[in-house]
Protein backbone atom coordinates (compact mmCIF):
# COMPACT_ATOMS: atom_id res chain seq x y z
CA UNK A 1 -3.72 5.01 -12.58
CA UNK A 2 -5.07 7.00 -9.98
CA UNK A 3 -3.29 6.09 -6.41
CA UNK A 4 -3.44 8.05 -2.56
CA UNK A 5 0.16 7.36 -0.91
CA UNK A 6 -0.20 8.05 2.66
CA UNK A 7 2.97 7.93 4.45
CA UNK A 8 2.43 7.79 8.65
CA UNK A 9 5.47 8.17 11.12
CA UNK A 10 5.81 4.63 13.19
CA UNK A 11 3.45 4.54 15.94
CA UNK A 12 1.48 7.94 14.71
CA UNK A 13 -1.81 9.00 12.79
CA UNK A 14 0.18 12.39 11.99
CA UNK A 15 0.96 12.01 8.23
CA UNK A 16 4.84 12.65 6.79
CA UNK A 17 3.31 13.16 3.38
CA UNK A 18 0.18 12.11 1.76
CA UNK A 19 0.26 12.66 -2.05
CA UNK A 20 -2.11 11.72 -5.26
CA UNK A 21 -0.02 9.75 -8.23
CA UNK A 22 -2.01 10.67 -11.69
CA UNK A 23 -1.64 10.94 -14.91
CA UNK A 24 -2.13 14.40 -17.17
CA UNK A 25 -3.14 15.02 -20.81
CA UNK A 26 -0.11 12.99 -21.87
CA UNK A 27 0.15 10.41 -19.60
CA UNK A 28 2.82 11.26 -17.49
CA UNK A 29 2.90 10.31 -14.52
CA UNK A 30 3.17 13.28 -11.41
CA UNK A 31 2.35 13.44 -7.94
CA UNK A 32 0.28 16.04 -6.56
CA UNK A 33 0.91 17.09 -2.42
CA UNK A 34 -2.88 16.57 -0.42
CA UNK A 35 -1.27 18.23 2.78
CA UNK A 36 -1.17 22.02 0.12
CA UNK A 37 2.95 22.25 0.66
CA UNK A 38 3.71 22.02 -3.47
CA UNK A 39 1.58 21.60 -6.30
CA UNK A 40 3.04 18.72 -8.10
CA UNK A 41 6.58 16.94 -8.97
CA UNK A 42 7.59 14.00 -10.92
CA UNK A 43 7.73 10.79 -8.82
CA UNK A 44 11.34 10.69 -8.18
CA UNK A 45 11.54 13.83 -6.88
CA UNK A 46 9.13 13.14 -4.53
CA UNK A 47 10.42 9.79 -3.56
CA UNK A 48 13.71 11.71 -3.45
CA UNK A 49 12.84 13.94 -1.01
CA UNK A 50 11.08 11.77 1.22
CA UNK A 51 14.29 9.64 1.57
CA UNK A 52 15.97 12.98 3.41
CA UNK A 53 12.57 13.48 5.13
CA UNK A 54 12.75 10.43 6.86
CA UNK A 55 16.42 10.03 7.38
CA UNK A 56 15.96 13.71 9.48
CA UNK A 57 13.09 11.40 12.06
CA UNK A 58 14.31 10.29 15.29
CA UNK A 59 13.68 6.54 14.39
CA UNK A 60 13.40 6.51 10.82
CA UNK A 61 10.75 4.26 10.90
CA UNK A 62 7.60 4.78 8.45
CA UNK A 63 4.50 2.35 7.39
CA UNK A 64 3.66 3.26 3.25
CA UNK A 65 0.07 2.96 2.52
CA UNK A 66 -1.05 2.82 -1.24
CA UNK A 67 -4.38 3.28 -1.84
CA UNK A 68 -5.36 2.56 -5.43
CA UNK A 69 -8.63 5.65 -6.47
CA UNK A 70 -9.85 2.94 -9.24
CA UNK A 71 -11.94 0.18 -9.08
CA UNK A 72 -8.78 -2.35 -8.21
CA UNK A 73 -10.26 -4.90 -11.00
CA UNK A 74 -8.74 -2.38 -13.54
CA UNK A 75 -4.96 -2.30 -11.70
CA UNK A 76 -5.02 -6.21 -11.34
CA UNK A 77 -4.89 -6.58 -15.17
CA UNK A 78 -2.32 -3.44 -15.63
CA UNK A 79 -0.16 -4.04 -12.71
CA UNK A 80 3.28 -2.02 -14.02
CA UNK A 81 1.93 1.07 -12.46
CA UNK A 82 1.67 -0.11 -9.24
CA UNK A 83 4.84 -1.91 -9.24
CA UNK A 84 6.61 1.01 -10.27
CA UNK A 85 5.44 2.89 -7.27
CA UNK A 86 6.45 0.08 -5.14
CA UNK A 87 9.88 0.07 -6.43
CA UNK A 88 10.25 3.80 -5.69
CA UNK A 89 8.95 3.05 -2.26
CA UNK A 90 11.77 0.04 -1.31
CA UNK A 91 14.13 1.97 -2.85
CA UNK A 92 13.54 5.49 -0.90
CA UNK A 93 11.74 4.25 2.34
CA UNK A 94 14.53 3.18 4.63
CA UNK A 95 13.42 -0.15 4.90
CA UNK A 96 9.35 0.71 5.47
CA UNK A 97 6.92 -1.71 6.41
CA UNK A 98 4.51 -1.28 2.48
CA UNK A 99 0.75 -1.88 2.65
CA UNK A 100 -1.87 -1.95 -0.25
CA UNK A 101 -5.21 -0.75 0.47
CA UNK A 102 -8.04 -1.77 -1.20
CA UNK A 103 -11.74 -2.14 -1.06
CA UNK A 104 -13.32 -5.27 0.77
CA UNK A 105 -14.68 -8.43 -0.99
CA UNK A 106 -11.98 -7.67 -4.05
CA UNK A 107 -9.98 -11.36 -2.98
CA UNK A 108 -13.67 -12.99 -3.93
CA UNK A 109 -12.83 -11.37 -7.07
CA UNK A 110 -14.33 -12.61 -10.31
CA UNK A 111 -10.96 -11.70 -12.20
CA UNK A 112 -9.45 -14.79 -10.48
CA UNK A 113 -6.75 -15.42 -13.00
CA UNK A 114 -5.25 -11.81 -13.07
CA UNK A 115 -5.80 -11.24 -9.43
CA UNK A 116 -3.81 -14.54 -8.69
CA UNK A 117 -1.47 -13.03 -10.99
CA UNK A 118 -1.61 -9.95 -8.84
CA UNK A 119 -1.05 -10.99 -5.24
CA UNK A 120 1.95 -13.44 -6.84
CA UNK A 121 3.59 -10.09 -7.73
CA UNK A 122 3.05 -8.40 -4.70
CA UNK A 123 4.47 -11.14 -2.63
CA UNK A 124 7.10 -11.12 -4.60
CA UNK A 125 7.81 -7.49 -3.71
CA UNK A 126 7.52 -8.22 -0.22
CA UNK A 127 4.49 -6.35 0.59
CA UNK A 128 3.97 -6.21 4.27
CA UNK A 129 0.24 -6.76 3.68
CA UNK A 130 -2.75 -6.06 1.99
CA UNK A 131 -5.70 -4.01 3.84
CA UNK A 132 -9.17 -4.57 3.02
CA UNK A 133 -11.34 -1.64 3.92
CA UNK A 134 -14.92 -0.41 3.26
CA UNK A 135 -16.04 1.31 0.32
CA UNK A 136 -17.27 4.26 2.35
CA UNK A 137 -13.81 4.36 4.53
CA UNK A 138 -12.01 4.02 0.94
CA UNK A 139 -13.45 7.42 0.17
CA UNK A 140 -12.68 9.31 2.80
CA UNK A 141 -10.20 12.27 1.79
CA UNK A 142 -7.42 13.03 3.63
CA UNK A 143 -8.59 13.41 7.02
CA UNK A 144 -7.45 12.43 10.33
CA UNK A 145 -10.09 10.12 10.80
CA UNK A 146 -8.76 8.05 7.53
CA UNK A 147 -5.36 8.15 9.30
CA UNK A 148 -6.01 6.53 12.33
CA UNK A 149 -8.09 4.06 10.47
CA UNK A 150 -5.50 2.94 8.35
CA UNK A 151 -3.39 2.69 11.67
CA UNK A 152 -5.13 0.80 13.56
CA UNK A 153 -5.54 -1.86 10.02
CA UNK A 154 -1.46 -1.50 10.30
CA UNK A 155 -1.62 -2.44 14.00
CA UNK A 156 -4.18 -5.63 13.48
CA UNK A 157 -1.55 -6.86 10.73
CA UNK A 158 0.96 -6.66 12.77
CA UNK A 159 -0.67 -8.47 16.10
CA UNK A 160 -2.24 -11.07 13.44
CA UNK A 161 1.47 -11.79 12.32
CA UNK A 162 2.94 -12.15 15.30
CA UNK A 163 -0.20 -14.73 16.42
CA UNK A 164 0.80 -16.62 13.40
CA UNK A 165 4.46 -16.64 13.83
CA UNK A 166 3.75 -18.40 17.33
CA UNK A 167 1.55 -20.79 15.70
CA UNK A 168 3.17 -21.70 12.34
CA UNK A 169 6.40 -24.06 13.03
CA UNK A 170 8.55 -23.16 10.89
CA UNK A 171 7.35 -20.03 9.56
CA UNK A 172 7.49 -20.83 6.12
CA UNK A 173 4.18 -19.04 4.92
CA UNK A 174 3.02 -16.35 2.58
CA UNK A 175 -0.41 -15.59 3.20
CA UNK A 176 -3.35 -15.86 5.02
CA UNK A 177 -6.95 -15.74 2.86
CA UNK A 178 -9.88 -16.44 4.54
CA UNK A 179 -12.57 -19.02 1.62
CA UNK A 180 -10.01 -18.23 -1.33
CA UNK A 181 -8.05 -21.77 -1.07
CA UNK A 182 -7.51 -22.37 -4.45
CA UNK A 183 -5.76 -18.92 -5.02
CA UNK A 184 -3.83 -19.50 -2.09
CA UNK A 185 -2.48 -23.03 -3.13
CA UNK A 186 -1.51 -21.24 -6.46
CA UNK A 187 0.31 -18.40 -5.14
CA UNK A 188 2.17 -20.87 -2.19
């Protein structure tokens, strides 16, 4: 599993940290630093030191952003991965509001059965949301123009979920997929 972490400051496009989770000639597991500051750690450590990072901000507030390198098709069908980067990410993040970025059109997936099985698990984490952007945005290195993109997609999740809080009675609801209603009737 290749996967970009971006982690953004509430309300900034300045990044905290932005690291690269891969695998070496073993298959361990390390993250690398994108922002230069250290060459690589095992993800604990890094989680680890985040937590102190953040607890040192004024308002301790952060937005996580994983952004799977693969073609997602191959992480839907070997989710553990993933979910083990979430669970660092709950357990180190103060509370963070946890998106997953991934390429547009992948919810009109033809892996329908393992992709159901994939946004059940996510919801079950309590993912804030998912973020669909374009192929050409998803390869953007670490730039401040991929920054602000993927704050401004934080900020239209957040004004779409506050529309739908006003509008669903009751506020009893997962998701919203737009011409996927059979997945969505499975995973509700």
């Amino acid at each position: 599993m290749h996967l970009e972490v971006v982690i953004l400051p509430d309300k900034t496009t300045e990044p905290l940290e932005n690291w690269k989770y891969q695998p070496d000639s073993n298959g361990k597991m390390w993250v690398t630093d994108l922002l230069g500051r250290w060459t690589k750690k095992p993800p604990a450590e890094a989680w680890q030191d985040l937590a102190l990072k953040i607890g040192a901000l004024p308002s301790q507030k952060i937005e996580i952003f994983l952004c799977p390198e693969n073609e997602l098709a191959i992480q839907i069908y070997e989710p553990g991965p993933l979910e083990e980067v979430i669970t660092f990410a709950q357990k180190y993040s103060w509370g963070a509001k946890i998106y997953v970025v991934c390429v547009e059109q992948i919810l009109q997936s033809k892996h329908y059965p393992a992709l159901r099985d994939w946004l059940k698990m996510l919801a079950q984490y309590g993912i804030t949301a998912i973020i669909e952007i374009k192929k050409k945005e998803a390869e953007e290195k670490a730039t401040p123009k991929k920054f602000i993109n993927l704050r401004r997609q934080a900020i239209a999740v957040q004004d779409r979920r506050s529309i739908l809080q006003t509008q669903a009675k009751g506020g009893n609801w997962v998701a919203v997929v737009d011409s996927v209603r059979p997945l969505v009737d499975e995973i509700g």
